[in-house]
Protein backbone atom coordinates (compact mmCIF):
# COMPACT_ATOMS: atom_id res chain seq x y z
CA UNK A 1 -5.19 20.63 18.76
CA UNK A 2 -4.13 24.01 20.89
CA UNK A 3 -6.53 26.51 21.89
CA UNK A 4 -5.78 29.91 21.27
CA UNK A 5 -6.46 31.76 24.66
CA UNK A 6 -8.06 35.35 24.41
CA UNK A 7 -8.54 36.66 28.44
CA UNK A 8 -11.44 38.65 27.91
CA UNK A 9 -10.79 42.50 28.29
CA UNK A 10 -13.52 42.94 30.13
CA UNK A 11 -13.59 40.54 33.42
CA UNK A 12 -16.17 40.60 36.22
CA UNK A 13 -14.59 43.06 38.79
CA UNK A 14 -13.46 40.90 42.05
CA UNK A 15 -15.87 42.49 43.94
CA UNK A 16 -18.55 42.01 41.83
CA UNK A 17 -17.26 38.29 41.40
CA UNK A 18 -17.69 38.04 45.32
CA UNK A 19 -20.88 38.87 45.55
CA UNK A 20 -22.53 36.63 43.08
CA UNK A 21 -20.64 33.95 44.77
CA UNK A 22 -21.85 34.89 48.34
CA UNK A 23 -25.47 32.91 46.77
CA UNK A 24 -25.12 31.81 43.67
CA UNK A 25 -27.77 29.01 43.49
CA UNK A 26 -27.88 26.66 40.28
CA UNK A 27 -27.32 28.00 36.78
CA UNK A 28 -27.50 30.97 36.72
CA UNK A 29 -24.12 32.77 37.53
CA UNK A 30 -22.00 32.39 34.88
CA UNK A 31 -18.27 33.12 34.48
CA UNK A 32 -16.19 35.21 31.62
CA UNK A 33 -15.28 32.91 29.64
CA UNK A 34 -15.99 30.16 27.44
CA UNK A 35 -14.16 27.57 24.67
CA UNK A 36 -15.33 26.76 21.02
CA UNK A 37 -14.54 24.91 18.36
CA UNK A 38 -15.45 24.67 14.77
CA UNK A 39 -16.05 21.56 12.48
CA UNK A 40 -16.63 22.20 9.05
CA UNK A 41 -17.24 18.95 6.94
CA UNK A 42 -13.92 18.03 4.67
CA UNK A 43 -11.89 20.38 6.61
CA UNK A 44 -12.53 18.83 10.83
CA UNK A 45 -12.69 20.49 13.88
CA UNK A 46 -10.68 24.04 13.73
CA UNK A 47 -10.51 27.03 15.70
CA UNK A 48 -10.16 26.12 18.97
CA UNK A 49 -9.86 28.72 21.62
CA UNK A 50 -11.09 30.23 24.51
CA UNK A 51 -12.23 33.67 24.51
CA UNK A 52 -15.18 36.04 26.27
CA UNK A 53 -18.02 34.39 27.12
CA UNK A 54 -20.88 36.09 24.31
CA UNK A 55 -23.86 35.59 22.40
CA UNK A 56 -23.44 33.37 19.34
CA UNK A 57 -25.12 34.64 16.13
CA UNK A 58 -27.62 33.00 15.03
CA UNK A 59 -29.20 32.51 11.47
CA UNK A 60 -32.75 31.90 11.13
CA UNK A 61 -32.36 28.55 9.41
CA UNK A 62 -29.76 27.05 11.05
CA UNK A 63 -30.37 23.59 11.47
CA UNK A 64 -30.09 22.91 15.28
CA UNK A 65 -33.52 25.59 15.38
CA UNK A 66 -35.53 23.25 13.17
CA UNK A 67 -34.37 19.90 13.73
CA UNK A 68 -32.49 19.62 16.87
CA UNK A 69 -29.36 18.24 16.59
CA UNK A 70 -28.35 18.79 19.70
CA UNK A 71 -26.30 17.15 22.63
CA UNK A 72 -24.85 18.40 26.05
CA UNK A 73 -22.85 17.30 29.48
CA UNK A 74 -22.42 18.28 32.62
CA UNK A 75 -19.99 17.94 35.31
CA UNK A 76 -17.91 19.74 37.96
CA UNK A 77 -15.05 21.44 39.10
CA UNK A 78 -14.22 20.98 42.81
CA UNK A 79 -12.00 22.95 44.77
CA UNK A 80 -10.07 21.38 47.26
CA UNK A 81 -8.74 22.05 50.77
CA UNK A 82 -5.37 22.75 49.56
CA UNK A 83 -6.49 25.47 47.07
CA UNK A 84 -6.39 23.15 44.63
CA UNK A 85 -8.74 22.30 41.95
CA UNK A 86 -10.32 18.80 40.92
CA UNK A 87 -12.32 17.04 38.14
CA UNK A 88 -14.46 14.15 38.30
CA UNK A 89 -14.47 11.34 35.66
CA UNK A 90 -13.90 13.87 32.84
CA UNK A 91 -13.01 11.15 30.34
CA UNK A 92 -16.74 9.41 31.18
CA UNK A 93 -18.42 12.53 30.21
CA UNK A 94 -15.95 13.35 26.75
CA UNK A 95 -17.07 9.69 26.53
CA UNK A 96 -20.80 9.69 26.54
CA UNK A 97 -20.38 12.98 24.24
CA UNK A 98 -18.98 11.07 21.27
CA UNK A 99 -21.51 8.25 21.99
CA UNK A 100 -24.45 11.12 22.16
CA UNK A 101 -22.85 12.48 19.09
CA UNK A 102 -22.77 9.01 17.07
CA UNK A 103 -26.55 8.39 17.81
CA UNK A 104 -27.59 12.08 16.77
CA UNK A 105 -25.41 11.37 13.53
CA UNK A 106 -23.00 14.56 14.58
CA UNK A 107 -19.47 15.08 13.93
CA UNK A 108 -17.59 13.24 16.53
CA UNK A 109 -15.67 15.22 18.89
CA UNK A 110 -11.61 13.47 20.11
CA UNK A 111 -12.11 12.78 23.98
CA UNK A 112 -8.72 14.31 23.97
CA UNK A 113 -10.42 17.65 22.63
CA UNK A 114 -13.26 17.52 25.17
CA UNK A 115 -11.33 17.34 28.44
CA UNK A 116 -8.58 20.08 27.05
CA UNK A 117 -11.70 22.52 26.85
CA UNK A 118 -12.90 21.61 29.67
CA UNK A 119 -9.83 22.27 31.77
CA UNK A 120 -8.85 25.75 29.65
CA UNK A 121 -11.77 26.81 31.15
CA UNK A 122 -11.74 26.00 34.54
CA UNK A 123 -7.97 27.17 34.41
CA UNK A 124 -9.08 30.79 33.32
CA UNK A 125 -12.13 31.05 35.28
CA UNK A 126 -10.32 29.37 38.54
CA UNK A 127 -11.78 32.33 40.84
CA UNK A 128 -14.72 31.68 39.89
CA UNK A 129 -15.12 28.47 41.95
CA UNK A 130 -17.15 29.30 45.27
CA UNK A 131 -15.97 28.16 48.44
CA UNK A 132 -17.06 25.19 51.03
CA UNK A 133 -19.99 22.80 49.29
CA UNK A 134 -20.08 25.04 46.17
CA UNK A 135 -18.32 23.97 42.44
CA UNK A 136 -17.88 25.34 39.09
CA UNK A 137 -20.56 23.62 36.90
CA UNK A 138 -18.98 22.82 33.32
CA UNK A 139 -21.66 22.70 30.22
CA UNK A 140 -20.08 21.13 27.13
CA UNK A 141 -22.49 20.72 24.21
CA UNK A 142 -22.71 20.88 20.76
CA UNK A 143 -25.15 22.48 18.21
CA UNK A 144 -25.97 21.70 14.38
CA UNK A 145 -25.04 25.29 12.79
CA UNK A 146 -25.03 24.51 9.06
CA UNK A 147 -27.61 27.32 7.48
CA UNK A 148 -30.34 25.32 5.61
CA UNK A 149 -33.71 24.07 5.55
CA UNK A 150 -33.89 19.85 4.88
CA UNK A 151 -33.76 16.96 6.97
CA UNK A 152 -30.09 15.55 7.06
CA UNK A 153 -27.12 15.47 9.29
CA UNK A 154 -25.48 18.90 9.30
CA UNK A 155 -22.24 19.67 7.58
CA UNK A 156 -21.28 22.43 10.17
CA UNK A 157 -20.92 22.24 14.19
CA UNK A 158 -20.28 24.45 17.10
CA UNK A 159 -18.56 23.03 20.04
CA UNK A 160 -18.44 25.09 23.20
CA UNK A 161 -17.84 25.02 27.33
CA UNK A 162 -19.88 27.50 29.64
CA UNK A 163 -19.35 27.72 33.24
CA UNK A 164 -21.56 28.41 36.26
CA UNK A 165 -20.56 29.02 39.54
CA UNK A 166 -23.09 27.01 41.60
CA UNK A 167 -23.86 26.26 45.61
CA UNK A 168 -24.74 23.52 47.68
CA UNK A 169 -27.79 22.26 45.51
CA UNK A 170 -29.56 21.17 49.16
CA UNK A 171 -29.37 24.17 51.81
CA UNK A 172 -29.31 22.36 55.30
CA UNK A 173 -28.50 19.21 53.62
CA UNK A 174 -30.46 16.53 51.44
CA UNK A 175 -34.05 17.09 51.89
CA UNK A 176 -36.22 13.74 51.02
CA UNK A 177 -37.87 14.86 47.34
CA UNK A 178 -41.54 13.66 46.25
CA UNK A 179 -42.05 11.84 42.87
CA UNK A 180 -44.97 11.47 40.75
CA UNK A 181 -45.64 8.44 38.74
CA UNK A 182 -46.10 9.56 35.16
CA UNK A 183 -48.51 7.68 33.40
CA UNK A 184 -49.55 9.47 30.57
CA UNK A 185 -46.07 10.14 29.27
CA UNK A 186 -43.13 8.68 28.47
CA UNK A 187 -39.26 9.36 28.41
CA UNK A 188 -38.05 7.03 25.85
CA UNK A 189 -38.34 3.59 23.80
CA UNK A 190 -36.28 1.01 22.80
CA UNK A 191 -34.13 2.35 19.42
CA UNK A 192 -34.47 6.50 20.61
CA UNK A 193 -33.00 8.30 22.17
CA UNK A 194 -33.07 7.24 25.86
CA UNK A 195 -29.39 7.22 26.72
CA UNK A 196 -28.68 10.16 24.62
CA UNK A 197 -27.75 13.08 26.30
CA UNK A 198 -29.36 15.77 24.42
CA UNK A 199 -32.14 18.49 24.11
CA UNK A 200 -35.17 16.98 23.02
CA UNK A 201 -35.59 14.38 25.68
CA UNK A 202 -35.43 16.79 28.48
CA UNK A 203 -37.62 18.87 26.52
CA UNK A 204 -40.35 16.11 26.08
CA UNK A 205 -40.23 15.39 30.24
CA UNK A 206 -41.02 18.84 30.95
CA UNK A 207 -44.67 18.45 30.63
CA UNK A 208 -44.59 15.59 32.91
CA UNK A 209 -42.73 17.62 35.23
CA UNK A 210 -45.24 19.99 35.24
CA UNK A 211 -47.89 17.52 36.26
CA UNK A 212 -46.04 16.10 39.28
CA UNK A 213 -45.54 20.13 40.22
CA UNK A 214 -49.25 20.27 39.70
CA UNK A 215 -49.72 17.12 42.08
CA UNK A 216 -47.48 18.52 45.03
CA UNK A 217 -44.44 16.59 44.03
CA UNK A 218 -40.82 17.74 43.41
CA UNK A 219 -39.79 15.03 40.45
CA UNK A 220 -41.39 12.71 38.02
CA UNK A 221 -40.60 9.05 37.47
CA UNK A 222 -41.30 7.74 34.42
CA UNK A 223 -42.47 3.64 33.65
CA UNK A 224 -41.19 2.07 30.17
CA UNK A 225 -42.81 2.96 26.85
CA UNK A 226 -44.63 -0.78 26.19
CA UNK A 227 -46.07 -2.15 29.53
CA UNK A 228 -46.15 1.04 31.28
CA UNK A 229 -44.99 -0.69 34.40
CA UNK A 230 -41.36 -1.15 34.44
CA UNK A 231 -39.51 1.67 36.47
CA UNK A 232 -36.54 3.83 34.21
CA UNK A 233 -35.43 6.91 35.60
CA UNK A 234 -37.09 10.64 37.36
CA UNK A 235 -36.89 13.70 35.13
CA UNK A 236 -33.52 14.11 34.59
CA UNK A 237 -31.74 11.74 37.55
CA UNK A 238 -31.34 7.40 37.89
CA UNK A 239 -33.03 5.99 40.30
CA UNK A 240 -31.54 3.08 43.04
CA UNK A 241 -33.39 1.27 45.46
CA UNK A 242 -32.29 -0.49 48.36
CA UNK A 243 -33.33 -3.75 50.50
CA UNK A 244 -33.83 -5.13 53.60
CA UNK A 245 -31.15 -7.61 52.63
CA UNK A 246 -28.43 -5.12 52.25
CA UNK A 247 -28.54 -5.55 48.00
CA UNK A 248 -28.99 -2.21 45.44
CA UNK A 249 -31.32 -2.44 42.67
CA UNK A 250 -31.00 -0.12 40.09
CA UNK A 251 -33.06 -0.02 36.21
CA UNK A 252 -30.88 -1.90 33.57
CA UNK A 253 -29.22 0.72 30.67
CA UNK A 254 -30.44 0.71 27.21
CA UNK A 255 -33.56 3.22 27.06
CA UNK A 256 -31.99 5.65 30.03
CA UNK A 257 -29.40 7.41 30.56
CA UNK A 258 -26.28 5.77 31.46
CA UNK A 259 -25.28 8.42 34.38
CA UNK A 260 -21.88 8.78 35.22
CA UNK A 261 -22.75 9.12 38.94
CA UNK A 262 -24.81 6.30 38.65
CA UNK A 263 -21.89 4.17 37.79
CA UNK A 264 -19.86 5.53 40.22
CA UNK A 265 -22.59 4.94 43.17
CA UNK A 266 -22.93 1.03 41.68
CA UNK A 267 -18.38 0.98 41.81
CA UNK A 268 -18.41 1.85 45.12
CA UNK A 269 -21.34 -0.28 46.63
CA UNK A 270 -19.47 -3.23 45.12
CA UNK A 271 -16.55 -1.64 46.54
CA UNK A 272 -18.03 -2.14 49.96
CA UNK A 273 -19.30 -5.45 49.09
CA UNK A 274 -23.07 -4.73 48.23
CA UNK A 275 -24.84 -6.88 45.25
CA UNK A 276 -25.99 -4.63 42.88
CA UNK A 277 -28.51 -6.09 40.72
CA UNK A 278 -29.31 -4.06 37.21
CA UNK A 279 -32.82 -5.06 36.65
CA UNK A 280 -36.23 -4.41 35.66
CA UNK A 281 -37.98 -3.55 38.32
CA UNK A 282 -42.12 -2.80 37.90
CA UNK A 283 -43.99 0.77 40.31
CA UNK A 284 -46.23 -2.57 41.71
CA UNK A 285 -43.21 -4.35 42.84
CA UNK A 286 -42.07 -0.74 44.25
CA UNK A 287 -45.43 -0.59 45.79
CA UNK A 288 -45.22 -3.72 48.05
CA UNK A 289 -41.83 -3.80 48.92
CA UNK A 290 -42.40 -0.38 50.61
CA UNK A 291 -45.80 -2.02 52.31
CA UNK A 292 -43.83 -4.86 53.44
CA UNK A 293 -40.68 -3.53 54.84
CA UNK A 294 -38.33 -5.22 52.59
CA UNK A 295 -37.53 -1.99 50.88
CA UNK A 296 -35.61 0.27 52.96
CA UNK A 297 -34.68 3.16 51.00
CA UNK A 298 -35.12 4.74 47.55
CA UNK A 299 -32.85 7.46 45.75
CA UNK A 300 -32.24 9.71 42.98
CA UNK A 301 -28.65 10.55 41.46
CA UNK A 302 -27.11 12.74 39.02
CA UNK A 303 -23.88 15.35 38.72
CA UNK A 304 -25.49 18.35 39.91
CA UNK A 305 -27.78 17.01 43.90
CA UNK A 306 -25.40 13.98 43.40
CA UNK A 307 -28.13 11.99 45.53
CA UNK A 308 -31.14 12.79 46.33
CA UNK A 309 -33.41 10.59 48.78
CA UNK A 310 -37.11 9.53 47.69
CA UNK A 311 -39.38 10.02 50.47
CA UNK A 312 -43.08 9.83 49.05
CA UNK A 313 -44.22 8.04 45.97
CA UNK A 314 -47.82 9.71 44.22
CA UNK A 315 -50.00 8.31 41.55
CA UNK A 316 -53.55 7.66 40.37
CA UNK A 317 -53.43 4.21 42.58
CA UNK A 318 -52.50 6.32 45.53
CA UNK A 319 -49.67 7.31 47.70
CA UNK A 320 -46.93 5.60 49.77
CA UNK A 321 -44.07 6.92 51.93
CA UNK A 322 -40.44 4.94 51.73
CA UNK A 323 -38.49 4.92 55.08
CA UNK A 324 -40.94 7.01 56.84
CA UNK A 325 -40.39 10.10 54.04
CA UNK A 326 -36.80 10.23 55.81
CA UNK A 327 -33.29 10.00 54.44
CA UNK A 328 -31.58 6.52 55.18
CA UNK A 329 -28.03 5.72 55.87
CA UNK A 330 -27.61 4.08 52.61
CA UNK A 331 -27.93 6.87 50.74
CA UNK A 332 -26.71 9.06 52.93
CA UNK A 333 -23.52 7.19 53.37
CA UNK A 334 -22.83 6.74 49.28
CA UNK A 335 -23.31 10.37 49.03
CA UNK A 336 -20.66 11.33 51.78
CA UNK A 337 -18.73 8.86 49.97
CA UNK A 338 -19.08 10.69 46.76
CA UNK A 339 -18.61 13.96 47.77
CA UNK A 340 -15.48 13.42 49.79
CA UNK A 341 -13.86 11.85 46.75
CA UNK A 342 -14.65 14.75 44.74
CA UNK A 343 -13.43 17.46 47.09
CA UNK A 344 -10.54 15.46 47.54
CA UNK A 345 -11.15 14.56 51.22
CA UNK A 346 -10.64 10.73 50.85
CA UNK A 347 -8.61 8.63 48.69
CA UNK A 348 -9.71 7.74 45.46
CA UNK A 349 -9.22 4.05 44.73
CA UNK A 350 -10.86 4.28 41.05
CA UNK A 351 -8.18 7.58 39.80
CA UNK A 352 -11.15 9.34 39.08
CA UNK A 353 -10.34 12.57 39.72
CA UNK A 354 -8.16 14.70 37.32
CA UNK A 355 -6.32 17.39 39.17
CA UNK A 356 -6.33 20.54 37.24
CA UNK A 357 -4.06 22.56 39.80
């Protein structure tokens, strides 16, 4: 498939373009751009091409309004020392998007598809990529635009890429974040939607975001559907934890999301050497491992903080602080790690990165 590329007549003047990129923050500076494609049931995915980023119309009954089907990804665009530009695992994403898409009973999109969208658009909207810690944040998803009013799969879909020039998501560097333990909600059960990435699941975890907000905390973690004890992931990141033995524990897939940067974090921990255990792991057991010492360290991760340390646990049964509420070297070090790969600073012994330029 070839994208038909219409430069918008109408760009962001440079200067203007400079200034939103002097502080952009997160998600909210977006670029001129943006790719779509059709599917049309009996006739495939169609229409692909890039053109001025714009408001799509909208029809009152079309189906992604009234019964959600719905999925999205994110990832990054980094630019490197050399003035060139880099992606990160863009075939893990294009892959979790057909595997969202399968469970949400949506037309399939080729991986091949995905990642040629994906890089039209960073090629466009190149300038748009600030410099130093900042990246161009890439939002594939796909909507259910069929016009009707019944509960089945849509016959119609709208594919499309947005871009956002984004900063440093920590100013100063990673600040240890607070986490309440939910435990009147939720996230998912075994057989939903759990390591689907789409709408309705960060939807349901915002009101149990709202509670840790309204108990001093930055994040929510939330415990598994049946025993209400097992530890699965915060809000919208994974969650690792790490021992006085030098091992990484981190919640088994299956009802969470299976994070890209998650599986990069447990690659190169076993890269080093570390054990990595995948397994169930209960807030009690969290509880006295940070009493007793034998924890050491507890973090969050996910494309857009990358890692984020844990540095005070809240609930009903009281509160405990992990490492002193500081940042350890664990984390700390994996992060470095990360990032460096990504801004192509050190090698890269997986070939994750995709050099666009």
């Amino acid at each position: 498939m070839k994208f038909d590329i219409r430069p918008t007549a109408n760009p962001v003047s440079e200067k203007d373009r400079a200034a939103r990129l002097v502080d952009p923050g997160f998600g909210r500076v977006f670029t001129d751009h943006m790719a779509i494609v059709r599917y049309t049931q009996g006739k495939g995915w169609h229409d692909a091409r890039v053109e001025s980023r714009a408001n799509f119309p909208l029809d009152p009954a079309m189906a992604v309004l009234h019964y959600a089907q719905e999925i999205f990804e994110g990832l990054k665009a980094y630019r490197r020392d050399d003035g060139g530009v880099n992606l990160f695992r863009p075939d893990a994403n294009a892959r979790r998007f057909r595997q969202s898409a399968d469970r949400m009973a949506m037309a399939q999109l080729p991986e091949s598809v995905f990642i040629d969208a994906v890089e039209q658009v960073v090629r466009i909207d190149r300038a748009w990529i600030p410099g130093g810690e900042g990246s161009l944040y890439l939002r594939p998803f796909m909507i259910a635009s069929e016009v009707f009013l019944g509960v089945k799969p849509s016959s119609e879909y709208i594919f499309a890429v947005i871009a956002s020039s984004v900063g440093s998501y920590f100013k100063g560097g990673p600040a240890p974040v607070s986490i309440w333990v939910s435990e009147n909600y939720t996230r998912a059960a075994i057989g939903g939607t759990g390591a689907v990435k789409c709408g309705g699941n960060y939807a349901a975890s915002l009101r149990a975001q709202a509670e840790a907000i309204e108990h001093g905390c930055d994040q929510v973690v939330f415990l598994d559907a049946v025993e209400r004890r097992y530890i699965e992931e915060l809000g919208g990141m994974n969650v690792f934890f790490a021992f006085d033995d030098g091992s990484l524990l981190t919640p088994p897939l299956g009802t969470i999301l299976p994070g890209i940067t998650r599986d990069s974090i447990i690659a190169l921990a076993r890269d080093a050497g570390t054990r990595v255990r995948e397994e169930p792991y209960t807030i009690d057991q969290w509880r006295a491992d940070a009493a007793s010492g034998r924890l050491k360290e507890a973090f969050a991760c996910g494309t857009a903080a990358v890692i984020s340390p844990i540095g005070k646990v809240r609930s009903t049964s009281g509160d405990f602080l992990i490492n002193g509420g500081a940042a350890g070297p664990v984390a700390m070090g994996l992060r470095k790690q990360l990032v460096d790969i990504q801004y192509g600073r050190a090698a890269d012994p997986h070939n994750w990165i995709v050099k666009v330029f």
